[in-house]
N, C-alpha and C. Protein backbone atom coordinates (compact mmCIF):
# COMPACT_ATOMS: atom_id res chain seq x y z
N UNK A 1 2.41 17.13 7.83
CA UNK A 1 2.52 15.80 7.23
C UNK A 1 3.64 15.81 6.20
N UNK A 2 4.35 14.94 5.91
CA UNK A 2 5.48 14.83 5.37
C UNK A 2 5.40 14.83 3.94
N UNK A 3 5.33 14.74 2.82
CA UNK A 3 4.91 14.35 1.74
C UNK A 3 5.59 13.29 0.93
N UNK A 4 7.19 12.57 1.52
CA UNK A 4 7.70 11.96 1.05
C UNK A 4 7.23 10.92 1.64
N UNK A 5 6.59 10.71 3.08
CA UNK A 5 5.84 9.55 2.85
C UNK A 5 4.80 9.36 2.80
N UNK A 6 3.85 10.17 1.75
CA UNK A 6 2.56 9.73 1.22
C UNK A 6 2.36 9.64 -0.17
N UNK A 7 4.21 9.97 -0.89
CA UNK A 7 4.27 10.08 -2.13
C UNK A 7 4.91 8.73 -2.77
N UNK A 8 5.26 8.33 -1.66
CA UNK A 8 6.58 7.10 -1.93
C UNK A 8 6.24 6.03 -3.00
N UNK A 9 6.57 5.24 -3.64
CA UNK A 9 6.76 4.11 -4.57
C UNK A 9 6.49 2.70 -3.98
N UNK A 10 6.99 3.01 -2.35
CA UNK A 10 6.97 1.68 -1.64
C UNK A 10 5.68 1.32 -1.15
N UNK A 11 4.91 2.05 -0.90
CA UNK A 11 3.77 1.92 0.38
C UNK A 11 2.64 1.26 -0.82
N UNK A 12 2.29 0.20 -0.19
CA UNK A 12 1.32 -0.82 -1.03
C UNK A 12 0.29 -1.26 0.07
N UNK A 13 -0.71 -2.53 -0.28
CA UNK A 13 -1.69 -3.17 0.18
C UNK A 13 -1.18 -4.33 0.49
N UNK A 14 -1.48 -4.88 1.78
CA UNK A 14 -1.22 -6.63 2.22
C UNK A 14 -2.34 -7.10 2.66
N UNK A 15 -2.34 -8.28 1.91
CA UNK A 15 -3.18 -9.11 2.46
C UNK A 15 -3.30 -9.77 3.96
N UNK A 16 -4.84 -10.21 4.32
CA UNK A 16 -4.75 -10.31 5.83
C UNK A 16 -4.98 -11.99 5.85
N UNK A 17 -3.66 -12.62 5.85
CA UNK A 17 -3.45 -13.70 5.59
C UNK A 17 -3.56 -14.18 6.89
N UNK A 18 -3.91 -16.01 6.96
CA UNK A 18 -3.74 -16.72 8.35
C UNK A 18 -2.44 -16.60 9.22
N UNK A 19 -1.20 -16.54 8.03
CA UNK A 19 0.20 -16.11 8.85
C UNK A 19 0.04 -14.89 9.44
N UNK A 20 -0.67 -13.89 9.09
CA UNK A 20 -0.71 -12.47 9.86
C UNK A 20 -1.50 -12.55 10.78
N UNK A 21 -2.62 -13.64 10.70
CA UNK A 21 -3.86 -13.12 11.90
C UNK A 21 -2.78 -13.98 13.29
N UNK A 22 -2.15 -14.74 12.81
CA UNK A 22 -1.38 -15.98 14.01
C UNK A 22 -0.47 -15.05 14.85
N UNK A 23 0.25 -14.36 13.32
CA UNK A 23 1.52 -13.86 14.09
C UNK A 23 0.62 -12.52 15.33
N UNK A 24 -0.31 -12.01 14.69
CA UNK A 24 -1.08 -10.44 15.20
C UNK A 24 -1.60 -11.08 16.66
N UNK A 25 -2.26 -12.67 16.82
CA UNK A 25 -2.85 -13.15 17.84
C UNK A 25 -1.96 -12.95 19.15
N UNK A 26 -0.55 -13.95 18.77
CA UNK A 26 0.36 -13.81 19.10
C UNK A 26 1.00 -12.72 19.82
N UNK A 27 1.59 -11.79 18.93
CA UNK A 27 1.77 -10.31 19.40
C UNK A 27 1.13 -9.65 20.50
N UNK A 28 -0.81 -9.72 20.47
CA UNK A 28 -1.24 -9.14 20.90
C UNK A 28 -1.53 -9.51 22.45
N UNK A 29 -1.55 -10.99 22.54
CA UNK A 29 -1.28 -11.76 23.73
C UNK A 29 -0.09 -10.92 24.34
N UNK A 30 0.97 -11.65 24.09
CA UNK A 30 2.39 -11.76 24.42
C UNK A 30 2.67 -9.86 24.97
N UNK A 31 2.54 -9.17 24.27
CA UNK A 31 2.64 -7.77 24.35
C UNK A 31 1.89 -7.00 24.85
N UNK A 32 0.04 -7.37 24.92
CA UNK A 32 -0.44 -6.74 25.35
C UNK A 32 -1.06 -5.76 24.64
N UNK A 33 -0.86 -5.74 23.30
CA UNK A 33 -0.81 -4.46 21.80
C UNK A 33 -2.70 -4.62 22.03
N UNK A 34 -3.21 -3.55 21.64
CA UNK A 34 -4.99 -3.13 21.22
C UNK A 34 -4.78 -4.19 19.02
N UNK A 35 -5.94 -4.85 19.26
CA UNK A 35 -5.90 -5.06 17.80
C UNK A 35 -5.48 -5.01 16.77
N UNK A 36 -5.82 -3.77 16.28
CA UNK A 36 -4.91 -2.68 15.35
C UNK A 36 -3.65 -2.52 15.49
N UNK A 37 -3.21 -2.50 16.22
CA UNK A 37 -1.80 -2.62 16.07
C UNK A 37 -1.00 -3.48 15.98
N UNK A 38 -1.41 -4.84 16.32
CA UNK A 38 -0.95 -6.35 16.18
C UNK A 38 -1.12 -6.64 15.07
N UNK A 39 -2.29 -6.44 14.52
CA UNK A 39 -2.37 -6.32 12.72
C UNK A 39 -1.52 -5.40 12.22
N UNK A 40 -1.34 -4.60 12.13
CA UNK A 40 -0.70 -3.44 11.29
C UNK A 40 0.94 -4.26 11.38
N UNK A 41 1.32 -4.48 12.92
CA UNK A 41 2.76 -4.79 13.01
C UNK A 41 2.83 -6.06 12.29
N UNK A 42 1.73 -7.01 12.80
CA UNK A 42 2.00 -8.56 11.70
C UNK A 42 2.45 -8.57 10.26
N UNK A 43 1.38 -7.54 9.78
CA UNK A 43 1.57 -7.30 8.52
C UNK A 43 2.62 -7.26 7.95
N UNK A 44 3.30 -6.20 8.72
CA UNK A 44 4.51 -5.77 7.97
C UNK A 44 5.68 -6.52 8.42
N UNK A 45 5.91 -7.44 9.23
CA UNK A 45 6.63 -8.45 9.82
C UNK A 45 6.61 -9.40 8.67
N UNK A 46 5.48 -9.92 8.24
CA UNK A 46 5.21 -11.47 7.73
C UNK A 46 5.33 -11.10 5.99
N UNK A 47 5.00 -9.42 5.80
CA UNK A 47 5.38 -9.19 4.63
C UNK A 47 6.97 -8.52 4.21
N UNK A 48 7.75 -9.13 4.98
CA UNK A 48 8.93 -8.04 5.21
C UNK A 48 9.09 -6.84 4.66
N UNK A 49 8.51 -6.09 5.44
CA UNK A 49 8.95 -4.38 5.34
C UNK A 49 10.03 -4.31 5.96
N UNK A 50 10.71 -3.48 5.32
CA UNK A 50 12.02 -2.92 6.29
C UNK A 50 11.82 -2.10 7.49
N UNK A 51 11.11 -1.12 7.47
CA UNK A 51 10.67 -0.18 8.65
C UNK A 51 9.19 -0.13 8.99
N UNK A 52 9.02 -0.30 9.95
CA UNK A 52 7.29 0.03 10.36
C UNK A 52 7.48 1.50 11.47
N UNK A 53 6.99 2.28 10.88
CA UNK A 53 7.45 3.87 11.07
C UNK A 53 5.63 3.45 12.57
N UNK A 54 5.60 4.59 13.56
CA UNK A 54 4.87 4.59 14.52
C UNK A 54 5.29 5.67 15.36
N UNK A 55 4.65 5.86 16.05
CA UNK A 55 4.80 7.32 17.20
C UNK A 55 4.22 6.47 18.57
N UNK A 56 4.24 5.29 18.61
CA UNK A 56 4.01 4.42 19.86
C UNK A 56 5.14 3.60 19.97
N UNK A 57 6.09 4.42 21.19
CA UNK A 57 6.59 3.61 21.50
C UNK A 57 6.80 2.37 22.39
N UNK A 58 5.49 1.63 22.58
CA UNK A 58 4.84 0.67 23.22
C UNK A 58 5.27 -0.27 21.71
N UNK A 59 5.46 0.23 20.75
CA UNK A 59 5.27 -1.25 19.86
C UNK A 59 6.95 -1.87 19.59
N UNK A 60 7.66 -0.92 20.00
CA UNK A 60 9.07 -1.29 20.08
C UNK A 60 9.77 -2.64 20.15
N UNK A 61 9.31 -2.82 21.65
CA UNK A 61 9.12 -4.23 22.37
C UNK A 61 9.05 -5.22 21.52
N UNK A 62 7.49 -5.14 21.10
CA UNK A 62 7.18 -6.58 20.24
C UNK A 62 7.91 -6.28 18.52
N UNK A 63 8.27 -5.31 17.95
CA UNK A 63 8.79 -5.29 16.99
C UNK A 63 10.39 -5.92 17.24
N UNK A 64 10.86 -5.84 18.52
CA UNK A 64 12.14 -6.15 18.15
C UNK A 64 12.50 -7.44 18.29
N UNK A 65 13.43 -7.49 17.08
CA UNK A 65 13.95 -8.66 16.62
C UNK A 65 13.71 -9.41 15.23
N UNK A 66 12.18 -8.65 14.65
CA UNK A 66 11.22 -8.72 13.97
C UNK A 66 11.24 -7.84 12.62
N UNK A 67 11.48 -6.44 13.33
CA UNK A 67 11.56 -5.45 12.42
C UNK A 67 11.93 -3.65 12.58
N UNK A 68 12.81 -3.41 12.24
CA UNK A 68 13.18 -2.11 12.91
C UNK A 68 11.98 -0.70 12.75
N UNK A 69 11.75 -0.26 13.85
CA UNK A 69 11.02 0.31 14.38
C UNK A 69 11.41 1.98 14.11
N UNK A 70 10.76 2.96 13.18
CA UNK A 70 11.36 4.49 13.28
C UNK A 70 10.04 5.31 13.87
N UNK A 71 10.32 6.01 14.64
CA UNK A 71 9.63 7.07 15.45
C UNK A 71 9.54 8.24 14.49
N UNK A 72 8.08 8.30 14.37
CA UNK A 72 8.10 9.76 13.21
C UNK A 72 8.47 11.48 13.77
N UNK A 73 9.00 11.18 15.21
CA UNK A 73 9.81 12.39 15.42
C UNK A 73 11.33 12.32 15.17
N UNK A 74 11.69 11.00 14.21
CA UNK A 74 12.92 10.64 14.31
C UNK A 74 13.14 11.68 12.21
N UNK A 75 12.46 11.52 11.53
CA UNK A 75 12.21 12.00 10.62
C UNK A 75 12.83 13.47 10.48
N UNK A 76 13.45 13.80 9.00
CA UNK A 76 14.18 14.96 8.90
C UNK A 76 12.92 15.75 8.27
């Protein structure tokens, strides 16, 4: 496990707002995503994060355009 990202400054709490459950509904339709992951990606879409880090690259798809996507084998 990495420790720079469990130490970071950035990583906070979001709320599970009606814009997230719409956008997550959405997603999960359209893409096909399991629950959890339509939430997790909404989240960080509707809260603009810069990166939504994942080791599924099934979420690619619906992230793009949305939000850039890093693969934690992409990591130094």
């Amino acid at each position: 496990m990495r420790t720079i990202y469990w130490d970071s400054w950035a990583i906070g709490y979001a709320t599970l707002s009606r814009p997230v459950f719409d956008l997550a509904t959405d997603l999960r339709a359209r893409y096909r995503l399991k629950t959890a992951d339509a939430m997790h990606l909404a989240a960080a879409i509707i809260y603009g994060c810069d990166e939504f880090w994942t080791n599924d690259r099934r979420l690619d798809q619906a992230a793009a355009g949305h939000i850039q996507t890093v693969s934690i084998e992409q990591l130094p």
